[in-house]
Protein backbone atom coordinates (compact mmCIF):
# COMPACT_ATOMS: atom_id res chain seq x y z
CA UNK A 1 51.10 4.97 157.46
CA UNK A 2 53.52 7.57 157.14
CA UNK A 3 52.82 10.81 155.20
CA UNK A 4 55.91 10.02 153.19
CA UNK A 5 54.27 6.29 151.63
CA UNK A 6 51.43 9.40 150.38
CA UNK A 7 52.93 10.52 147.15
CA UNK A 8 53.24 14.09 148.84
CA UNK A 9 55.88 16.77 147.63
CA UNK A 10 58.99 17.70 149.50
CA UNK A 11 57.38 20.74 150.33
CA UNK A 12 54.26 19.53 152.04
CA UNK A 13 56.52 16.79 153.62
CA UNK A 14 58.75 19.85 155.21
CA UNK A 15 55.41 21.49 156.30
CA UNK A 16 53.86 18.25 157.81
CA UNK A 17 57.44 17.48 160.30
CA UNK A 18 57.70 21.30 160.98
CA UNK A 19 54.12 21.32 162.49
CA UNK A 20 54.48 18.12 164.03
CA UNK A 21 52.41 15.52 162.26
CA UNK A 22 54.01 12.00 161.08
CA UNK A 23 51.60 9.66 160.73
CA UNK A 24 48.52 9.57 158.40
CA UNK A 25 45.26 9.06 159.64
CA UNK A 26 42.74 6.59 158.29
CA UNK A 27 40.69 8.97 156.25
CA UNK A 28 44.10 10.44 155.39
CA UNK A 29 45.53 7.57 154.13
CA UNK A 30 42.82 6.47 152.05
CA UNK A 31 41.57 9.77 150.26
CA UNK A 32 44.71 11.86 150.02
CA UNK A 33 45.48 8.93 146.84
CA UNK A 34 42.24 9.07 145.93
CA UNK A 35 42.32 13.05 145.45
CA UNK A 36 45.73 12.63 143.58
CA UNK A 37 44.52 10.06 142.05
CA UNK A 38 42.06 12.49 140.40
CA UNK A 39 38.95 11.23 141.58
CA UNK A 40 35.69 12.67 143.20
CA UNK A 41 35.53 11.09 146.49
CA UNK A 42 32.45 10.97 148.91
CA UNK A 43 34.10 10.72 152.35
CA UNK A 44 32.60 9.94 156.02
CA UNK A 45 34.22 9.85 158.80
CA UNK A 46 33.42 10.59 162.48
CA UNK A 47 34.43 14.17 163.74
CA UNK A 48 38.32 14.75 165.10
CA UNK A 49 40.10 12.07 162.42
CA UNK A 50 41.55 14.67 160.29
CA UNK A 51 39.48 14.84 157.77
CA UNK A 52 40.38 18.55 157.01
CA UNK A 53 44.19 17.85 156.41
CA UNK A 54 43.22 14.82 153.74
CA UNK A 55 41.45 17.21 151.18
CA UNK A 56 43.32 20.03 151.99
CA UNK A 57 47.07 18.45 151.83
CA UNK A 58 46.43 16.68 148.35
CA UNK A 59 45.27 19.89 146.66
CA UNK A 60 48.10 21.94 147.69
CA UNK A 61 50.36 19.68 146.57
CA UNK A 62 48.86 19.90 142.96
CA UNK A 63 48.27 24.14 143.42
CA UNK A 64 52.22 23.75 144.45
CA UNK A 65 53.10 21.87 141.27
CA UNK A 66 51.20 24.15 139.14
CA UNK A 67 52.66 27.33 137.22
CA UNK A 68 49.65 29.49 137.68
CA UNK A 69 49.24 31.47 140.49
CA UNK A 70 46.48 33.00 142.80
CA UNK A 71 43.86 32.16 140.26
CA UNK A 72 40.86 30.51 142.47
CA UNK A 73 41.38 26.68 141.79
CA UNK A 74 39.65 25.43 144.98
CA UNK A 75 36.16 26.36 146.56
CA UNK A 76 35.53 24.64 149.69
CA UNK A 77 31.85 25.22 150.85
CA UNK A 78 31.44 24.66 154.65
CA UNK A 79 28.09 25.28 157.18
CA UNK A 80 29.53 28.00 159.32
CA UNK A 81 32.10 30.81 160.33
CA UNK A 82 34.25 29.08 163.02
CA UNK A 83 34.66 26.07 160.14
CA UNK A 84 35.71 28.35 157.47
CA UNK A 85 38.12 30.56 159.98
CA UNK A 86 39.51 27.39 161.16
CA UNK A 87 39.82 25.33 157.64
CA UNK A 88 42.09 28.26 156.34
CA UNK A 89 44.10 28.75 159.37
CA UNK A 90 44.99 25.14 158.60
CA UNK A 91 45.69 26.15 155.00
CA UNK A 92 48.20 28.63 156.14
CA UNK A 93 50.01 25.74 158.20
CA UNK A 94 50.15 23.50 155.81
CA UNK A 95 51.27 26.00 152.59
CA UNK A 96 53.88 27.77 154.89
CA UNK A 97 56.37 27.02 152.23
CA UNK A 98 54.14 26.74 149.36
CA UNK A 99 52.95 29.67 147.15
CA UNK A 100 49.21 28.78 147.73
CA UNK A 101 47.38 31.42 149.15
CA UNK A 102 43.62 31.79 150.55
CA UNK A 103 40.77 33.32 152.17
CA UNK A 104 38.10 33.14 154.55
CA UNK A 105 34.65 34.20 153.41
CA UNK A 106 32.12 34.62 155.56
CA UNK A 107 29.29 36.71 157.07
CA UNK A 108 29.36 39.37 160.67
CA UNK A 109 32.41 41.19 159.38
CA UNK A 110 32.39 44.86 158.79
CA UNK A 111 32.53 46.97 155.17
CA UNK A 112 35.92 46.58 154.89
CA UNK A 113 35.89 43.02 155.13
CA UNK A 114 33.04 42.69 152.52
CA UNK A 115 35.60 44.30 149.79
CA UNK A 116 38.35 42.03 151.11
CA UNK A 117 36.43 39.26 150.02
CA UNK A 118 35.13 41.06 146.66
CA UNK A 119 39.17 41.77 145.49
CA UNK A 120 39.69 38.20 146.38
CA UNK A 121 36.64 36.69 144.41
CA UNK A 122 37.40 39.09 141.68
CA UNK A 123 40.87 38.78 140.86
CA UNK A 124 41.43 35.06 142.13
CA UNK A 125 42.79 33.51 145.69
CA UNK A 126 44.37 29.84 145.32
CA UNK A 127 41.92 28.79 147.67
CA UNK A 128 38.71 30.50 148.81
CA UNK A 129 36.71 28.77 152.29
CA UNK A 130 33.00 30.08 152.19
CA UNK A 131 30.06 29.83 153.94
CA UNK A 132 26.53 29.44 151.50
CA UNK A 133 25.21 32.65 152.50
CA UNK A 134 27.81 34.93 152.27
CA UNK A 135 29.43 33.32 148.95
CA UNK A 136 25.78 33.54 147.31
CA UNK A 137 25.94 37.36 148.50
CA UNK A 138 29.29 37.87 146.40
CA UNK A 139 27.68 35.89 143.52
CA UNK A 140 24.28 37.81 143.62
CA UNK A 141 26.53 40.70 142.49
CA UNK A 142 27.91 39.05 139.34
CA UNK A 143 31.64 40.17 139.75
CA UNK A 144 33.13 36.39 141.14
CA UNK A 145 35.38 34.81 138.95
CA UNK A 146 35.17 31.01 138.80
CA UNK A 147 36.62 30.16 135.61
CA UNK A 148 39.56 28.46 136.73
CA UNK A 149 38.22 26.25 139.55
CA UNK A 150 39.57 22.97 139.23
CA UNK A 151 38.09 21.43 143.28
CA UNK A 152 34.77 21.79 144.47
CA UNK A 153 35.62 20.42 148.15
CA UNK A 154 32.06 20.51 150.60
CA UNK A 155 32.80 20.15 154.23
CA UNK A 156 30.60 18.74 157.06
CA UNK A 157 28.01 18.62 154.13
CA UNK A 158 25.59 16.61 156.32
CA UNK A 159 25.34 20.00 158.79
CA UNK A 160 24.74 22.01 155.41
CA UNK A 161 21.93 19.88 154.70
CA UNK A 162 20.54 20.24 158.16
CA UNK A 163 20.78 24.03 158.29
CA UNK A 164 18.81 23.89 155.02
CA UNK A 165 21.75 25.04 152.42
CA UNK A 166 20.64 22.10 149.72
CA UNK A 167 19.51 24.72 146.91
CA UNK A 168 21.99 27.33 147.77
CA UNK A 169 24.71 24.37 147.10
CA UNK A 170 22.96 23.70 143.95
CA UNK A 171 23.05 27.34 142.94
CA UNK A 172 26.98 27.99 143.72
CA UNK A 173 27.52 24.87 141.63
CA UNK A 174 25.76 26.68 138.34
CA UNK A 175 28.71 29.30 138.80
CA UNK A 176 31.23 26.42 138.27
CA UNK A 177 32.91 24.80 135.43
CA UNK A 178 31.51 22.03 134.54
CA UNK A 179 34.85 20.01 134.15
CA UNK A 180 36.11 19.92 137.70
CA UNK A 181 37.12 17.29 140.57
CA UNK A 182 34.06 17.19 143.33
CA UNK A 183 35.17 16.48 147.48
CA UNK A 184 32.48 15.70 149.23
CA UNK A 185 33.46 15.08 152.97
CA UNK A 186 30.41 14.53 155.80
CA UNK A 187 30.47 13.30 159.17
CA UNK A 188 27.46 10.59 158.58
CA UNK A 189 25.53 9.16 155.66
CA UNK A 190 22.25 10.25 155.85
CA UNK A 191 20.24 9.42 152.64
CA UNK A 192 19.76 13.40 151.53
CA UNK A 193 23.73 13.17 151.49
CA UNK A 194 23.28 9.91 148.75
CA UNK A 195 20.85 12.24 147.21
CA UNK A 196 23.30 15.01 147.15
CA UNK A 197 26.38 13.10 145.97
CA UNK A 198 24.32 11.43 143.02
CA UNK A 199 23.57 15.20 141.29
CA UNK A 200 27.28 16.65 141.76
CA UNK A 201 29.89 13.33 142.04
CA UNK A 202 30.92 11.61 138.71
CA UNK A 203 31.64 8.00 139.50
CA UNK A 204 33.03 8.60 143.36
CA UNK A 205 35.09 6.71 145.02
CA UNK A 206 33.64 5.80 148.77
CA UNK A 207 35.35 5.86 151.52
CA UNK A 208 33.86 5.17 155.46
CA UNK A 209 35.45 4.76 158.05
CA UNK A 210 33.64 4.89 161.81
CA UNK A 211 30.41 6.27 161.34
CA UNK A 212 28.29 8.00 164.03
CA UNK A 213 30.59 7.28 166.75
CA UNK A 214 33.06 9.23 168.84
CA UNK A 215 37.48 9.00 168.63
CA UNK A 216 38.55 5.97 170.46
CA UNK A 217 40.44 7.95 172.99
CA UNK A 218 37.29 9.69 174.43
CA UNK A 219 36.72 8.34 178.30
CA UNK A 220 32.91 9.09 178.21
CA UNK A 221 30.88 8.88 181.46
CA UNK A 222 27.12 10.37 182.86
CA UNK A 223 25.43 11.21 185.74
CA UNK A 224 22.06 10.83 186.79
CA UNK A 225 20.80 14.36 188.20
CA UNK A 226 17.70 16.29 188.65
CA UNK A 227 18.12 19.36 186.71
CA UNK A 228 17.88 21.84 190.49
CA UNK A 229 21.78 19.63 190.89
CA UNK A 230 23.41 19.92 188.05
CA UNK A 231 24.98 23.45 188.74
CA UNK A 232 26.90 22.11 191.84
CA UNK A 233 27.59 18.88 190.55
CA UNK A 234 29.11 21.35 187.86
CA UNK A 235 31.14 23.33 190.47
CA UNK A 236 32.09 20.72 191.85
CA UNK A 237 33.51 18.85 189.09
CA UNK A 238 35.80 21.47 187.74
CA UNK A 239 37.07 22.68 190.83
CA UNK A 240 38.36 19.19 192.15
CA UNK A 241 40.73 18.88 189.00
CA UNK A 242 43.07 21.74 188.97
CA UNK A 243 44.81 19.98 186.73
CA UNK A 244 42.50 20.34 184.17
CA UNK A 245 43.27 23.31 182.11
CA UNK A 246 40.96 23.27 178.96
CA UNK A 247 36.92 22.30 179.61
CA UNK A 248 34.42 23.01 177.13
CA UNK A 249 30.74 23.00 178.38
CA UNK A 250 27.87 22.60 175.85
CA UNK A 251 24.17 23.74 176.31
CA UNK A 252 21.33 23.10 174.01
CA UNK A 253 19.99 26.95 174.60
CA UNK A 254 21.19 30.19 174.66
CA UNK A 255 19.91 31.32 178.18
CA UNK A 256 21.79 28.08 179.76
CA UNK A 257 24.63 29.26 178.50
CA UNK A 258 24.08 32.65 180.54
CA UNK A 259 22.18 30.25 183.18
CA UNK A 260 26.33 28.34 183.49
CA UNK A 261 28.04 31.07 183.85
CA UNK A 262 26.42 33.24 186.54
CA UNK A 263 26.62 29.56 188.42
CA UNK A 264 30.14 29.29 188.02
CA UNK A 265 32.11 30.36 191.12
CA UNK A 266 35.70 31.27 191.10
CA UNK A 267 36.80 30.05 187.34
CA UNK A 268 38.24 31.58 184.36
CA UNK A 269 35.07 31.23 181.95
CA UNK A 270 33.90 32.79 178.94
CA UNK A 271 30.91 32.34 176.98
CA UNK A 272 29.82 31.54 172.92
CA UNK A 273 26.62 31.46 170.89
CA UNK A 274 25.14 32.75 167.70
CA UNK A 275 24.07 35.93 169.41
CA UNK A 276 28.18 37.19 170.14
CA UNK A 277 29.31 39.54 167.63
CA UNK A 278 31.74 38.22 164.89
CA UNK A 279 35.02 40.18 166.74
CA UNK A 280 34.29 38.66 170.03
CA UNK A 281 33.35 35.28 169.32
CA UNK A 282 37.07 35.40 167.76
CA UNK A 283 38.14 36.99 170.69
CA UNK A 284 36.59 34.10 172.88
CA UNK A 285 37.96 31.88 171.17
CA UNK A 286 41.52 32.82 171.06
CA UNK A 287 41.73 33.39 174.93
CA UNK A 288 40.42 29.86 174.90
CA UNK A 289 42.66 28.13 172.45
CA UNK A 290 45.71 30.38 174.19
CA UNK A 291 44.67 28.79 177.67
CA UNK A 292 43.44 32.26 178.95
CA UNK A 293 40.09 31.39 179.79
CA UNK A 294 39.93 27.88 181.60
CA UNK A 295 36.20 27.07 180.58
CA UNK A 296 33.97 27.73 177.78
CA UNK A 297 30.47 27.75 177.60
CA UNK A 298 28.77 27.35 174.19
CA UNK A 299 26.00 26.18 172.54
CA UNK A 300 26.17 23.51 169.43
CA UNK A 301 27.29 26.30 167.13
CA UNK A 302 30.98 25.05 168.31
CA UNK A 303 29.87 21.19 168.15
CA UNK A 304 31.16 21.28 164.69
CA UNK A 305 34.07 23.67 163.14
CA UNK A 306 36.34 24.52 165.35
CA UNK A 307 39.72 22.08 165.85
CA UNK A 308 41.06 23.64 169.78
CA UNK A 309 44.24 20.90 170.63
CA UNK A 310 44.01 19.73 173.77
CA UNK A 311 40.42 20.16 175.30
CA UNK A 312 41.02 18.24 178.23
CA UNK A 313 37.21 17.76 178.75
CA UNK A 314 34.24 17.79 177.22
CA UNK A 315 30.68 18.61 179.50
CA UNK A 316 27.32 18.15 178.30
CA UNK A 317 24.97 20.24 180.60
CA UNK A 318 22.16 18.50 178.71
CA UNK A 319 21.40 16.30 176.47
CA UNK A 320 21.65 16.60 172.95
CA UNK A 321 17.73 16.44 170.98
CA UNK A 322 20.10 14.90 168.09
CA UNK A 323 21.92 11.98 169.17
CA UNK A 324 24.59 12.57 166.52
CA UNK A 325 24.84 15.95 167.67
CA UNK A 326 26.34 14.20 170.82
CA UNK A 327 28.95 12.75 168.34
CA UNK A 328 29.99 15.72 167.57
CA UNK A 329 30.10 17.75 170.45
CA UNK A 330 32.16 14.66 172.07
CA UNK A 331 34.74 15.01 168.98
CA UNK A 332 35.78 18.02 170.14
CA UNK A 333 38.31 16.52 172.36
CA UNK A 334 40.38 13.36 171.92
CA UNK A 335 41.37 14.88 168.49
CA UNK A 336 43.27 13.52 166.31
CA UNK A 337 44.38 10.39 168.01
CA UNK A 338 44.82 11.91 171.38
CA UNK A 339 43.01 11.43 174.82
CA UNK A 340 39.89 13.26 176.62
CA UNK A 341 37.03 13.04 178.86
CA UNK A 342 33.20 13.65 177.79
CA UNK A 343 30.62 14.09 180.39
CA UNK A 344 26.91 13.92 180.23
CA UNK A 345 24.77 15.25 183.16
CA UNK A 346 21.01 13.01 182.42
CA UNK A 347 17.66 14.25 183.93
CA UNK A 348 14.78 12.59 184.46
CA UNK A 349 13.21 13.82 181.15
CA UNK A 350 16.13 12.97 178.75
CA UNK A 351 16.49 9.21 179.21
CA UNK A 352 14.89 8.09 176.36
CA UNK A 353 17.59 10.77 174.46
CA UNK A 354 20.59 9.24 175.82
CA UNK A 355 19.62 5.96 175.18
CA UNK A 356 19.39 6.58 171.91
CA UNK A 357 22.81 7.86 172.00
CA UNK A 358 23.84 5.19 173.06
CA UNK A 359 21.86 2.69 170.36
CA UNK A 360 23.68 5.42 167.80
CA UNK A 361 27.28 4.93 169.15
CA UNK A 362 26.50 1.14 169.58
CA UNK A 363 27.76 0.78 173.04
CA UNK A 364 26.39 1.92 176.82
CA UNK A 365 28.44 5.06 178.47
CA UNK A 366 28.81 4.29 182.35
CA UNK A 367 26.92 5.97 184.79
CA UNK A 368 29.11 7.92 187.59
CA UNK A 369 28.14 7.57 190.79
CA UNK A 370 27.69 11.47 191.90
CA UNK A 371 29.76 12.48 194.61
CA UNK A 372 29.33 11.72 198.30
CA UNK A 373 27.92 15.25 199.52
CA UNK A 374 25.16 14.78 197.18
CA UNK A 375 21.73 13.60 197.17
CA UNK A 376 20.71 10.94 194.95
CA UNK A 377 20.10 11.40 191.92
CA UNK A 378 17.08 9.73 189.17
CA UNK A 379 17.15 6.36 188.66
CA UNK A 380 18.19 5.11 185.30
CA UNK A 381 15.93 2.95 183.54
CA UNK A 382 17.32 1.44 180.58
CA UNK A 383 14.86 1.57 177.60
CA UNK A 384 16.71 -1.84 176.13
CA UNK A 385 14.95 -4.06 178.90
CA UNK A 386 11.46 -4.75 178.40
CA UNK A 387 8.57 -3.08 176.34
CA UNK A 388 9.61 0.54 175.54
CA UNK A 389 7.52 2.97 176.63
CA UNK A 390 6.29 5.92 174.38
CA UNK A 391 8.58 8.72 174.26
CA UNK A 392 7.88 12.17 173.97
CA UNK A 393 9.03 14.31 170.98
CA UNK A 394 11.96 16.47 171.54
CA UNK A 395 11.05 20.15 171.73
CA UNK A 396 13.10 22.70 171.31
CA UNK A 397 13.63 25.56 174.43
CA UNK A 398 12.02 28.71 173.00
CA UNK A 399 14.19 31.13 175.39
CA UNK A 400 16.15 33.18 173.55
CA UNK A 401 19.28 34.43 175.58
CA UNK A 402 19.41 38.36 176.30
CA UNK A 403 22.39 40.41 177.71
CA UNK A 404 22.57 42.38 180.23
């Protein structure tokens, strides 16, 4: 469907062809009519089907048809930093020519940043992007203004829930007007998100579309390795496709990460985790985007919130412990209807984790045959063929990375 059969504005229309998109996406299509429509909406859909651009493009069409300006109409509540910096970079796309105007609010900046965020909470922003913490910091203080909010739009509210924000959602909400339109957008449909949506949607409309599985144009493969191979199989990888100018690498610890890079020869690489300070990690991240830095090595605190075009591949170093973790990690390339590659590297010891990827995403990824200078790798036994053995819980590395 095109985003002119969408009951859009002009305006937003004129936005939409400058930066390039045309056609609506599923989730698109089905809540941007919804939102206009008025209606609180619980959305899921899988990660990289634009599910940013259907809340966001409905509600600045209505802040564009409104008189008032700048007073805080929309509060959009998302898990972390790199979603809220990235949700209103889109915002500033998409109102180019629109008088809509908003901020990012969120914790790691510096003093001046915190009374950046107080003028803005104070004397009203269009559209304010927070993180729990930090907009429960601002509240604590009793000078945020949220008389006028009209949207309460929560974002990836299944991570919230993970990360533990429940009663901090719950207490953000008692700072709200009662008489407002709820957005509640989630990449699955746990039952604590049922839970959630029954105390703050009135009568939702439901939309799903694709659960739990990655973008149709991701080309996913895996190899069987011991653990002692997978830092040449890594090498080797990256340095037979030249071509390849955008890989993203994800590690389920923080000394991996550090582990990657000292084992990566002759490559422009960089590395992310919850440990970089605020200025870098945006640093990182903009040599990355900018093609500067060739790989990127992070941990899952870039699986979610962060929308880089063109990743041409995606490498899991290990496993995921959460299969829809792998999901998301996966999304981060293919987005938005285009193509990419996800790898897996599988040890001995996370077989019974893959497979139930694979039972999530309700279909078996191929396993690559490694390369011809290398030694074999395990052999895969498939948990789907006779009586499953008993698997051992996931625990979590304990290593905590350190600099130099």
């Amino acid at each position: 469907m095109n985003f002119s059969e969408l009951r859009l504005s002009e305006t937003l229309l004129d936005a939409l062809y400058y930066m390039g998109f045309d056609q609506a996406t599923p989730i698109q299509e089905k809540a941007i009519p919804a939102i206009i429509d008025h209606k609180d909406l619980l959305a899921c859909a899988q990660t990289g089907t634009g599910k940013t651009a259907a809340f966001i493009l409905p509600v600045l069409d209505a802040l564009h048809k409104s008189s008032s300006q700048h007073k805080t109409k929309v509060l959009v509540v998302v898990p972390t930093r790199e979603l809220a910096m990235q949700i209103d970079r889109q915002i500033q796309g998409f109102s180019y020519f629109t008088h809509a105007e908003s901020i990012a609010i969120y914790g790691g900046g510096s003093g001046s940043e915190w009374d950046i965020q107080k003028k803005a909470l104070t004397s009203g922003t269009d559209i304010i992007v927070a993180t729990p913490g930090k907009l429960i910091s601002h509240l604590n203080m009793g000078y945020v203004n949220f008389k006028d909010v009209e949207y309460l739009i929560l974002d990836e509210a299944d991570r919230m829930l993970d990360m533990g924000f429940y009663e901090d959602i719950q207490k953000i909400i008692t700072y709200l007007p009662k008489k407002r339109q709820n957005l509640l957008f989630s990449a699955t449909m746990p039952p604590k998100i049922k839970q959630l949506a029954s105390k703050i949607l009135n009568n939702p409309e439901e939309i799903i579309i694709g659960l739990a599985k990655p973008a149709e144009g991701v080309l996913q493969g895996a190899y069987l390795v011991y653990e002692n191979q997978k830092i040449a199989l890594l090498n080797s990888l990256i340095s037979d496709k030249p071509e390849v100018k955008s890989i993203l690498i994800f590690s389920s610890t923080k000394k991996k990460v550090h582990d990657i890079v000292r084992g990566l020869k002759g490559q422009s690489v960089d590395w992310i985790s919850s440990d970089l300070e605020q200025n870098l990690r945006e640093e990182v991240l903009r040599n990355f985007q900018s093609k500067k830095t060739r790989v990127l090595v992070a941990t899952d605190v870039l699986s979610r919130g962060i929308d880089i075009k063109d990743i041409d591949i995606v490498i899991n170093y290990d496993v995921p412990g959460d299969a829809e973790d792998y999901v998301h990690r996966v999304g981060r390339t293919a987005r938005a209807a285009t193509t990419g590659v996800a790898i897996t590297f599988i040890n001995e010891d996370d077989m019974d984790k893959f497979h139930r990827i694979e039972t999530l995403i309700g279909k078996e990824v191929p396993k690559l045959k490694l390369p011809e200078n290398f030694e074999s790798g395990p052999e895969w036994k498939n948990r789907t063929k006779g009586k499953p053995r008993n698997k051992k819980p996931y625990k979590k590395n304990k290593n905590h990375f350190r600099k130099k």
